[in-house]
C-alpha atoms as a PDB file:
ATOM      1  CA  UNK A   1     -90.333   1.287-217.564  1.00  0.00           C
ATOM      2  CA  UNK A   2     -90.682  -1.283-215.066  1.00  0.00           C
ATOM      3  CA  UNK A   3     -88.348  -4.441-214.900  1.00  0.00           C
ATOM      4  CA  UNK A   4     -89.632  -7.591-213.396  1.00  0.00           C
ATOM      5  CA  UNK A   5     -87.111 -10.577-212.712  1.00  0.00           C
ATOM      6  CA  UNK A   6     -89.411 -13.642-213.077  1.00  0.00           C
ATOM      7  CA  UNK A   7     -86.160 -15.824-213.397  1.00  0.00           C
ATOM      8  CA  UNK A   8     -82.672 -15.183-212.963  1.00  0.00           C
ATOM      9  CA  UNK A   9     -80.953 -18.933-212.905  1.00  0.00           C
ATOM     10  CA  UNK A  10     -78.053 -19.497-215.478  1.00  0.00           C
ATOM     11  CA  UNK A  11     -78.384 -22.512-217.991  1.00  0.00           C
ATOM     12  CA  UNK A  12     -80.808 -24.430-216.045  1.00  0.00           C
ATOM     13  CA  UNK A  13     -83.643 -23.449-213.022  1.00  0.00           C
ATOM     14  CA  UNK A  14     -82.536 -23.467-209.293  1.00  0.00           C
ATOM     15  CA  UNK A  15     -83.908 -24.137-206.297  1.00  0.00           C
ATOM     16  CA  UNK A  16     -85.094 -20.366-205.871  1.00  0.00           C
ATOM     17  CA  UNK A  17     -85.507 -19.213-209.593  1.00  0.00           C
ATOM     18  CA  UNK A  18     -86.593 -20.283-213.306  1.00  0.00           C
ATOM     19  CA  UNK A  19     -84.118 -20.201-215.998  1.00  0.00           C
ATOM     20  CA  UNK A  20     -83.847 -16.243-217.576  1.00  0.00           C
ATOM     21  CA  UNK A  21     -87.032 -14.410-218.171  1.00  0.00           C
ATOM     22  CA  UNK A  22     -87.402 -10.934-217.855  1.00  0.00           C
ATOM     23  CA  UNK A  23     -91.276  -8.747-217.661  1.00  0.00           C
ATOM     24  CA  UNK A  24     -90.441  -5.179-219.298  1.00  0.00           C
ATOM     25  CA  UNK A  25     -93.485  -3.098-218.465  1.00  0.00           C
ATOM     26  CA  UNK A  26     -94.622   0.420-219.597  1.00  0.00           C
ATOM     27  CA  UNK A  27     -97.818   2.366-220.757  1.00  0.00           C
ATOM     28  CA  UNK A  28     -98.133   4.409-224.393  1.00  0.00           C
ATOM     29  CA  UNK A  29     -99.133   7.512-224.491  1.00  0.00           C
ATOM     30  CA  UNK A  30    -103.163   6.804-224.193  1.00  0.00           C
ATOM     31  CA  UNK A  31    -101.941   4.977-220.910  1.00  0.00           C
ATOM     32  CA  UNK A  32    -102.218   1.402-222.166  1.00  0.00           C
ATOM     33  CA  UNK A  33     -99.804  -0.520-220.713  1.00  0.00           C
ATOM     34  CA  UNK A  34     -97.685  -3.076-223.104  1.00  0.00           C
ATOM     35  CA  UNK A  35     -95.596  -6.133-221.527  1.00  0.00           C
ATOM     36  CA  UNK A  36     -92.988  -7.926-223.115  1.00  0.00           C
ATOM     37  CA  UNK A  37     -90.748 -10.782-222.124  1.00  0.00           C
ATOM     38  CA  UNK A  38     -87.026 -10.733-222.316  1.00  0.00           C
ATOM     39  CA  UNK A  39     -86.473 -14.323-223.327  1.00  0.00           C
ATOM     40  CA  UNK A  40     -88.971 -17.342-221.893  1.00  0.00           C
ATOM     41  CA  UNK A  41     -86.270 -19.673-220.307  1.00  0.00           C
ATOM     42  CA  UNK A  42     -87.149 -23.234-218.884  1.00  0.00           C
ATOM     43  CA  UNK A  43     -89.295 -23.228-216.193  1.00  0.00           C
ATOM     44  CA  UNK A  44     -90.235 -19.509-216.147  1.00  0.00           C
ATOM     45  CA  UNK A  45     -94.108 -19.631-217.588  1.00  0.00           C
ATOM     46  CA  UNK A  46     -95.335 -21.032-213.821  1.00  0.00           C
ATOM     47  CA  UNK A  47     -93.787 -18.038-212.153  1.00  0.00           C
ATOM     48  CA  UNK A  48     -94.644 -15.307-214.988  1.00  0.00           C
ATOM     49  CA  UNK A  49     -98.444 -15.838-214.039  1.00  0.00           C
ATOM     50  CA  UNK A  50     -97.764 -14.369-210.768  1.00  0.00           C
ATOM     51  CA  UNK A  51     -97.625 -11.329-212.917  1.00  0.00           C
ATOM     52  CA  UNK A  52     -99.662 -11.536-215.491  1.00  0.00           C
ATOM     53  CA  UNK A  53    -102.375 -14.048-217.876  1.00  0.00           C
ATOM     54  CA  UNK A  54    -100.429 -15.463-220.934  1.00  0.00           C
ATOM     55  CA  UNK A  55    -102.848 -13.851-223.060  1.00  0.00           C
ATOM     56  CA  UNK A  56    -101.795 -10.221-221.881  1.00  0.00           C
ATOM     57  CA  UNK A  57     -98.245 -10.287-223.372  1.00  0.00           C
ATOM     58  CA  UNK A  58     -97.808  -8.272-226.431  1.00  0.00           C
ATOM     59  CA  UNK A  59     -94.156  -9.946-227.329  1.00  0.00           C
ATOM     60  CA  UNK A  60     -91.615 -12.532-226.552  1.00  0.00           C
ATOM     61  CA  UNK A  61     -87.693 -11.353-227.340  1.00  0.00           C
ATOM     62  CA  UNK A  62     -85.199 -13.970-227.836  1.00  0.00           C
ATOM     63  CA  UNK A  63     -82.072 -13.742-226.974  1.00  0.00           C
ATOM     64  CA  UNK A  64     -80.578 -16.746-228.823  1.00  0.00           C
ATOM     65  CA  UNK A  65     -82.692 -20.043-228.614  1.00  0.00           C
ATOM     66  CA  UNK A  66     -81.108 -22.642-226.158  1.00  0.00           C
ATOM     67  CA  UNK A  67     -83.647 -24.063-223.816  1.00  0.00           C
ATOM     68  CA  UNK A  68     -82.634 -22.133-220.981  1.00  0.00           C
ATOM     69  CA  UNK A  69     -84.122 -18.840-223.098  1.00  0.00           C
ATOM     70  CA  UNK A  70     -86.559 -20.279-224.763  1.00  0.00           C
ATOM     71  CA  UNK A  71     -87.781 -23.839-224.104  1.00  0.00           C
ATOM     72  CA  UNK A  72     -90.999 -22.376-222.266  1.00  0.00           C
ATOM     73  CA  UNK A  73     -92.382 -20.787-225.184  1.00  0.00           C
ATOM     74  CA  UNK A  74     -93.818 -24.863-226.029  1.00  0.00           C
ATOM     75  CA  UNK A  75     -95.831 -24.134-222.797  1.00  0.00           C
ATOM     76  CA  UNK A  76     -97.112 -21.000-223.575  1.00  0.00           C
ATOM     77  CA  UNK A  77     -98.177 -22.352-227.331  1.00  0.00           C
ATOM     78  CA  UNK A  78    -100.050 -24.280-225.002  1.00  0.00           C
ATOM     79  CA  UNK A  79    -101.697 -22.200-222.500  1.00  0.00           C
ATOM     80  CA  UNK A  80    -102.553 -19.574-225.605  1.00  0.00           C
ATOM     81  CA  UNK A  81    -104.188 -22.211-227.910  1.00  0.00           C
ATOM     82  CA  UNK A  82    -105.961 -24.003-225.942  1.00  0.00           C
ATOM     83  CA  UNK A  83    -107.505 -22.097-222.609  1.00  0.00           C
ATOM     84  CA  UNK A  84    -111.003 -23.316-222.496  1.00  0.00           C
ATOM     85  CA  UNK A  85    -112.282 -19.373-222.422  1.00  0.00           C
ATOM     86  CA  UNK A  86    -110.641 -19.584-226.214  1.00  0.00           C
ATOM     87  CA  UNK A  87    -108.154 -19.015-227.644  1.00  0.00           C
ATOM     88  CA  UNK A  88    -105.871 -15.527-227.838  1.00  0.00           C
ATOM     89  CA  UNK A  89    -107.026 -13.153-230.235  1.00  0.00           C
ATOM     90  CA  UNK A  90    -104.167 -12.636-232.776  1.00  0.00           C
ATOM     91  CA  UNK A  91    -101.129 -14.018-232.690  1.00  0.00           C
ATOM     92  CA  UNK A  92     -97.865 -12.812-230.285  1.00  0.00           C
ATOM     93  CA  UNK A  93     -95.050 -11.566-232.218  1.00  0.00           C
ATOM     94  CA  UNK A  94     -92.306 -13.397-231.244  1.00  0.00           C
ATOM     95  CA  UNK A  95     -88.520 -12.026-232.082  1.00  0.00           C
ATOM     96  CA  UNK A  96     -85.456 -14.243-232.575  1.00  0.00           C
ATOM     97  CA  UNK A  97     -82.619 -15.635-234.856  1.00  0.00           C
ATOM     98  CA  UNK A  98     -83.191 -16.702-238.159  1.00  0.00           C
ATOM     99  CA  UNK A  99     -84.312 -20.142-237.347  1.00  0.00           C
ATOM    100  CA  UNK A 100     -86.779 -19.613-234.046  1.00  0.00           C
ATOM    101  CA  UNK A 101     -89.435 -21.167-236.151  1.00  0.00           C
ATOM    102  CA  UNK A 102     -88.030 -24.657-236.725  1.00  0.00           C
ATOM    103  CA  UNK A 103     -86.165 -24.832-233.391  1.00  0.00           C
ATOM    104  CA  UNK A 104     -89.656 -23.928-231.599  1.00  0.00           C
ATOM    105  CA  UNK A 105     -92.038 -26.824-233.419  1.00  0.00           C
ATOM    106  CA  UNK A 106     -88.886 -29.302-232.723  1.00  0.00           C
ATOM    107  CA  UNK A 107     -89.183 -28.688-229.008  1.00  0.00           C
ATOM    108  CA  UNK A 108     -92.774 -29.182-229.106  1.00  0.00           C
ATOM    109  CA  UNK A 109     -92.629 -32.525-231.185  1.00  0.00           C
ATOM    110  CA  UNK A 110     -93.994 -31.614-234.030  1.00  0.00           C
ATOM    111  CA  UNK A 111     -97.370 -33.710-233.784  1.00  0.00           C
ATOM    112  CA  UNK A 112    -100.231 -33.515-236.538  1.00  0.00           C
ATOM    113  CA  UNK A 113    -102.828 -31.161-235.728  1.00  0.00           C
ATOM    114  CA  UNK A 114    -100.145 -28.904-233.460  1.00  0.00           C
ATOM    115  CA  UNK A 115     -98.956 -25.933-235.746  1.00  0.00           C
ATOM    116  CA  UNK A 116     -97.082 -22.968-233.577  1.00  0.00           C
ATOM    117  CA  UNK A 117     -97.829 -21.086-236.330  1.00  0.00           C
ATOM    118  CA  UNK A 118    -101.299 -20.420-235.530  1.00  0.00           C
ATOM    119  CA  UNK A 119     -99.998 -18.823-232.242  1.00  0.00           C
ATOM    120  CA  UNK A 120     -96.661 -17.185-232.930  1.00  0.00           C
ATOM    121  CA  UNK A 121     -95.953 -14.431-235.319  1.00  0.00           C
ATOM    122  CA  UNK A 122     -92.157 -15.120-235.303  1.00  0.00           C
ATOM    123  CA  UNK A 123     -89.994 -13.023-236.995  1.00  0.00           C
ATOM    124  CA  UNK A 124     -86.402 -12.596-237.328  1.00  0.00           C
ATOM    125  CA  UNK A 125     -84.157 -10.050-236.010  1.00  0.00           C
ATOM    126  CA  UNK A 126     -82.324  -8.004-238.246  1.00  0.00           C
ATOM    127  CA  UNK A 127     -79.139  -6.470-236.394  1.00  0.00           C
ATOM    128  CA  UNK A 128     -79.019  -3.121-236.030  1.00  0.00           C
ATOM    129  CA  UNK A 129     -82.395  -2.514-237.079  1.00  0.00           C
ATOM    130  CA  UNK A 130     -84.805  -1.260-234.639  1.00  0.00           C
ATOM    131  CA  UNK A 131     -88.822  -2.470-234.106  1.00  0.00           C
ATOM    132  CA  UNK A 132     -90.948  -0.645-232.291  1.00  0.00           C
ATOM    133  CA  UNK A 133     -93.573  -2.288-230.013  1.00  0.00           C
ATOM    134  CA  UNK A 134     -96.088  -0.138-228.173  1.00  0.00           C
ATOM    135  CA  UNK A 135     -94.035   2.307-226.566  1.00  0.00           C
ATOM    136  CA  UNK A 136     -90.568   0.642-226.788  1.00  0.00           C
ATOM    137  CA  UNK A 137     -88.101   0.884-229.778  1.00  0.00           C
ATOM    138  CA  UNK A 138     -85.702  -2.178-229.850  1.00  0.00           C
ATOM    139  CA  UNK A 139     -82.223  -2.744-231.339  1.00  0.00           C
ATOM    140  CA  UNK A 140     -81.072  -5.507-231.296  1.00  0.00           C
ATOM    141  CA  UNK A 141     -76.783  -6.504-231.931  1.00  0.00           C
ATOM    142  CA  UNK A 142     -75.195  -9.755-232.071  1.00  0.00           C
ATOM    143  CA  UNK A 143     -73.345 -10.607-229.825  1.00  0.00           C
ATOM    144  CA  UNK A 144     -70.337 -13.212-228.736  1.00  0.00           C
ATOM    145  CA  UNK A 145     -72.125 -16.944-227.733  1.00  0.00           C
ATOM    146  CA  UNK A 146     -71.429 -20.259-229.489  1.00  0.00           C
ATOM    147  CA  UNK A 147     -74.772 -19.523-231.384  1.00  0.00           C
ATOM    148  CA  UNK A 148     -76.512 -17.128-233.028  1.00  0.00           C
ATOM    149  CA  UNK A 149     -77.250 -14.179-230.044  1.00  0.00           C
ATOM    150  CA  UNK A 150     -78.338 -11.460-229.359  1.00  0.00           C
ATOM    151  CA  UNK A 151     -78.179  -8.454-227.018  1.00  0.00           C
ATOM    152  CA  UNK A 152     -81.183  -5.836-226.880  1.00  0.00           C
ATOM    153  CA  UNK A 153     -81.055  -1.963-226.356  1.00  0.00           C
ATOM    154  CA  UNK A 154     -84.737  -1.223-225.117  1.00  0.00           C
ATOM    155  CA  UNK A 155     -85.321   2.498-225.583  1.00  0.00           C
ATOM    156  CA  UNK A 156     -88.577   4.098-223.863  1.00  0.00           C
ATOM    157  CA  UNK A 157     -88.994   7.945-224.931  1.00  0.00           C
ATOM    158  CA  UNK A 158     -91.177  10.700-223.190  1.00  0.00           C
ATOM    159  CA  UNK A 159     -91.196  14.276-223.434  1.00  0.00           C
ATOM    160  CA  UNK A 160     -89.158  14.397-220.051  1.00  0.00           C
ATOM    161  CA  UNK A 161     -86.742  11.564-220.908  1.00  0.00           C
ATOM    162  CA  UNK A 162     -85.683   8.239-222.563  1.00  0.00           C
ATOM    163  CA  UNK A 163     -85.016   5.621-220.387  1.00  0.00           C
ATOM    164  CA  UNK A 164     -83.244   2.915-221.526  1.00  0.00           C
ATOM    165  CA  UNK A 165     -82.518  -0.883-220.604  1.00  0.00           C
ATOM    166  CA  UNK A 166     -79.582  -3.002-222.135  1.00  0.00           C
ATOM    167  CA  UNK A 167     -79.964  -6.650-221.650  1.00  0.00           C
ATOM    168  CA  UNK A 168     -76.846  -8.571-222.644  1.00  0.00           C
ATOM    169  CA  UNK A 169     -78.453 -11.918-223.230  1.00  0.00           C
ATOM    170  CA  UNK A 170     -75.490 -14.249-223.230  1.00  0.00           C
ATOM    171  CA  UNK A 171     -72.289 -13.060-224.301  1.00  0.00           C
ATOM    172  CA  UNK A 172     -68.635 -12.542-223.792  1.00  0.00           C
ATOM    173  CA  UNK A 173     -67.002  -9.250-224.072  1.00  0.00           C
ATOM    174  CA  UNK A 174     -67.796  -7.718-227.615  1.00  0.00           C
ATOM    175  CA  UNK A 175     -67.725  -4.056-228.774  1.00  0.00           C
ATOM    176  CA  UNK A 176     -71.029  -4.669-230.022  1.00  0.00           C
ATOM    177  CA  UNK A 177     -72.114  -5.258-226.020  1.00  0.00           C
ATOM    178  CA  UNK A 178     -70.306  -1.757-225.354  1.00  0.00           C
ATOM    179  CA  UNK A 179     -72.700  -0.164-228.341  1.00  0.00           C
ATOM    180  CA  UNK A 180     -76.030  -1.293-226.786  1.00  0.00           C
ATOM    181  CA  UNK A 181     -75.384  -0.476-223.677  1.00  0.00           C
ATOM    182  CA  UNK A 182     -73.524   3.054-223.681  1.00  0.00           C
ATOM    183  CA  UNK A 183     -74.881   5.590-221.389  1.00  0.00           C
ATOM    184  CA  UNK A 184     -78.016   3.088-220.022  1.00  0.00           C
ATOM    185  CA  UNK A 185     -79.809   3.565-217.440  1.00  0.00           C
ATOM    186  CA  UNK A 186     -79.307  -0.530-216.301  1.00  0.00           C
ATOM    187  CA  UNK A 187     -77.649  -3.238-217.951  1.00  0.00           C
ATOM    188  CA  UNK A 188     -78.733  -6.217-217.512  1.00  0.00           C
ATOM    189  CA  UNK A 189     -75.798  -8.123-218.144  1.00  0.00           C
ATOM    190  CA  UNK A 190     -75.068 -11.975-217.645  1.00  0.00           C
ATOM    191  CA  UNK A 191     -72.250 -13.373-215.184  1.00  0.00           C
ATOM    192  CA  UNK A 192     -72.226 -16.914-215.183  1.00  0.00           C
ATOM    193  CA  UNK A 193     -68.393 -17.374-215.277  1.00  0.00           C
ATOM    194  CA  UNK A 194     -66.016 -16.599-212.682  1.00  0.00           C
ATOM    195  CA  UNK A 195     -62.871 -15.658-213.040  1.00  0.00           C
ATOM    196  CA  UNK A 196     -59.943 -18.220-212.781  1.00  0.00           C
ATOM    197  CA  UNK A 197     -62.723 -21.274-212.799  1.00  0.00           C
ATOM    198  CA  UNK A 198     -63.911 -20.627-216.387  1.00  0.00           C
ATOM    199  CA  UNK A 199     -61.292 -20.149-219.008  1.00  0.00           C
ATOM    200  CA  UNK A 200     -63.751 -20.528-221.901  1.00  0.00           C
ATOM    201  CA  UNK A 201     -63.573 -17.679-224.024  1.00  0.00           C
ATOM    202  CA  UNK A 202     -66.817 -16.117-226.326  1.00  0.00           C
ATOM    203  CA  UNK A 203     -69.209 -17.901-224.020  1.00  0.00           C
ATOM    204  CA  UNK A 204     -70.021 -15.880-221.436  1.00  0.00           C
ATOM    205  CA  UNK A 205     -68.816 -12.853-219.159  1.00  0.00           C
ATOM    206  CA  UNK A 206     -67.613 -12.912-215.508  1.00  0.00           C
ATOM    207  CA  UNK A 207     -68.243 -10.063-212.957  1.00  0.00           C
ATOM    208  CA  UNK A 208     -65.321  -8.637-214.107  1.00  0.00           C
ATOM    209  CA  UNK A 209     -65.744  -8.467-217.604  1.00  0.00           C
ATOM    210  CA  UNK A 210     -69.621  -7.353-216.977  1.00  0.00           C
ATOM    211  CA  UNK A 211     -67.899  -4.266-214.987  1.00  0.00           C
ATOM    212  CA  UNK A 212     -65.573  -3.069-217.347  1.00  0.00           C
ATOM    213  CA  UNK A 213     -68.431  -3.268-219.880  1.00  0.00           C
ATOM    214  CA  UNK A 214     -70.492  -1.416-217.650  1.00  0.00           C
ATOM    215  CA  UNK A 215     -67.762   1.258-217.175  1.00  0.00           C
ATOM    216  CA  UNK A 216     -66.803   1.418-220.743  1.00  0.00           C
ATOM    217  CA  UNK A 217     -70.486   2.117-221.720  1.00  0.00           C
ATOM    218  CA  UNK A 218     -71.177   5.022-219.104  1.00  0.00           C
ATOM    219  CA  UNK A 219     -74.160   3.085-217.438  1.00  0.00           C
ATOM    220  CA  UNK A 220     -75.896   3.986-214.579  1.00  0.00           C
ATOM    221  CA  UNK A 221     -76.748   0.466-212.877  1.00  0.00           C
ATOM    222  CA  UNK A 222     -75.022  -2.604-213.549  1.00  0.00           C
ATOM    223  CA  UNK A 223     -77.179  -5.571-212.363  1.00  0.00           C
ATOM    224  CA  UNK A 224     -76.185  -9.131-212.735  1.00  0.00           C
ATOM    225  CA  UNK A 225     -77.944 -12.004-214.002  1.00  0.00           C
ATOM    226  CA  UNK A 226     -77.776 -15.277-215.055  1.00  0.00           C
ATOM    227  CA  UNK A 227     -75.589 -16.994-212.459  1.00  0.00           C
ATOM    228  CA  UNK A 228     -75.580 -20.615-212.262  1.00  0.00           C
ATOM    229  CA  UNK A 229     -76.326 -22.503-209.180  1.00  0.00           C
ATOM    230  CA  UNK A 230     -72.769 -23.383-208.162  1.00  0.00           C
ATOM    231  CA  UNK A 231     -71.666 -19.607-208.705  1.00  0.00           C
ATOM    232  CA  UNK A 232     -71.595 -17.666-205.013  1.00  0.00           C
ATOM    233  CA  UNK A 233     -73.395 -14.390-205.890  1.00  0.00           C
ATOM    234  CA  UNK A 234     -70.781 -13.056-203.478  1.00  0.00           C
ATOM    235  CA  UNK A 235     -67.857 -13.675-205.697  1.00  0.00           C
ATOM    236  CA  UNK A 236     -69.701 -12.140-208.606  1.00  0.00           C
ATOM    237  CA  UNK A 237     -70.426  -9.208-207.086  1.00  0.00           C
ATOM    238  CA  UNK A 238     -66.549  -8.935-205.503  1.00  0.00           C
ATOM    239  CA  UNK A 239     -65.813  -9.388-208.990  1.00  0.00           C
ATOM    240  CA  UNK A 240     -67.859  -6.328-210.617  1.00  0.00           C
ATOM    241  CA  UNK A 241     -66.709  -4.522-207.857  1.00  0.00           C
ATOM    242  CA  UNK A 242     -63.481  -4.529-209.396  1.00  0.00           C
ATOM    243  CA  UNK A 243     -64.373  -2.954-212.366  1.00  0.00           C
ATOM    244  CA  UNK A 244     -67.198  -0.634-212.125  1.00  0.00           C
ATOM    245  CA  UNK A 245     -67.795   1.787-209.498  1.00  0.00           C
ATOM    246  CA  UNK A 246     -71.385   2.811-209.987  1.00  0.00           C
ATOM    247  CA  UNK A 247     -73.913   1.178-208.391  1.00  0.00           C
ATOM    248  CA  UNK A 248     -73.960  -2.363-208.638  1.00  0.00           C
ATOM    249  CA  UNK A 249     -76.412  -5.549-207.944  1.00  0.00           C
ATOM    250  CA  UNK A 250     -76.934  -9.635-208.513  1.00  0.00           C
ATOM    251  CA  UNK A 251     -80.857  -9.769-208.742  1.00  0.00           C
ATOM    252  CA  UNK A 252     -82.882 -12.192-207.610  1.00  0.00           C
ATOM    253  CA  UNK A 253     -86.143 -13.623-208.589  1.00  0.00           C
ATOM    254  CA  UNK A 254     -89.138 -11.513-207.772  1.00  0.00           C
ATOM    255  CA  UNK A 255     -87.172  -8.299-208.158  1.00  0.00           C
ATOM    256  CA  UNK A 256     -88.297  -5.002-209.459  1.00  0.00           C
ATOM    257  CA  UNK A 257     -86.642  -2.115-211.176  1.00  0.00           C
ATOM    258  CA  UNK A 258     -87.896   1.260-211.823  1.00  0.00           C
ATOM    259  CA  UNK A 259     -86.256   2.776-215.009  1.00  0.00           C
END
């Protein structure tokens, strides 16, 4: 599998990245290669076409739906339905909680003659329960946020091996973090707290809690995400540091992982 960060910024964009948005890359057996997104946050669809036209993903996964994971799916309703080479054939499954639908056409307005419906097959996760999309199976787990959240366990299998990518999405320490991610070959795991600044519990982690997480599951790679743009990626990573001894990272927009 192949892990493009198209945007990395926590809760809003910064000056060098788009809110969270992750490109998950990797070919089926005939050798078609199938691309999802790992949540659409605001201001990601400009720097997703670096990699790709809208009309060649084959899923959006939601995280949880605040703007900053989701907002730029209204753009990409946009870009799908109306391209003047026509319109996508079929519609793109889109994954999220149990009320994606309505939260999606309120963030577009909602205007007569603009259904998101026509575009997006959204369906709901169910946790625990695994969908399989091209080559990747998918289980998804609630997780700890103020809303409804998830956290995704991205399996890719092959006679030689099954790689495997845990994405946190946003969460505070939960066992059900520690089940997704055990023995992984990267988590992905959010950090936008720091230790001693944010006291805020069941929001999100800190480098130190995304370590011992890390640790606890037996993962290979621990990379960071989701820092906000007051957060030194220094102090993160001193953090993490702390915690988990395997090889450890704070990514950065335009990076690429081989899994």
């Amino acid at each position: 599998m192949k892990l493009t960060v198209v945007g990395c910024a926590g809760s809003f964009p910064g000056p060098a990245s788009a809110a969270s948005c992750y490109l998950l890359e990797a070919p089926d057996e005939a050798g078609r290669v199938w691309r999802v997104l790992l949540d659409l946050g605001s201001g990601a669809l400009g720097p997703l076409q670096r990699y790709l036209a809208p009309d060649q993903i084959d899923a959006v996964l939601l995280s949880h739906l605040h703007p900053d994971h989701c907002v730029d799916l209204c753009g990409l309703y946009v870009a799908l339905r109306y391209n003047p080479a026509g319109p996508a054939a079929g519609k793109l499954p889109v994954y999220g909680p149990a009320d994606t639908s309505a939260r999606l056409a309120a963030l577009y307005g909602g205007e007569e003659g603009n259904d998101l419906a026509e575009v997006f097959d959204v369906r709901e996760w169910q946790p625990g329960e695994a969908i399989r999309i091209g080559p990747f199976s998918v289980v998804p787990r609630r997780v700890d946020h103020p809303v409804e959240a998830y956290g995704m366990r991205i399996e890719r299998r092959t006679p030689a091996r099954t790689a495997v990518l845990a994405y946190s999405g946003d969460t505070d320490s939960c066992p059900e973090l520690i089940t997704l991610a055990e023995g992984a070959d990267i988590l992905l795991a959010e950090a936008a707290f720091v230790e001693g600044r944010d006291t805020s519990r069941h929001v999100h982690l800190t480098g130190l809690r995304a370590g011992e997480v890390a640790t606890q599951a037996g993962v290979k790679q621990l990379l960071l995400t989701h820092l906000p743009v007051w957060t030194d990626p220094v102090t993160t990573l001193a953090e993490a540091a702390t915690s988990f001894e395997g090889e450890c990272r704070v990514v950065s927009a335009g990076d690429v992982y081989r899994i």
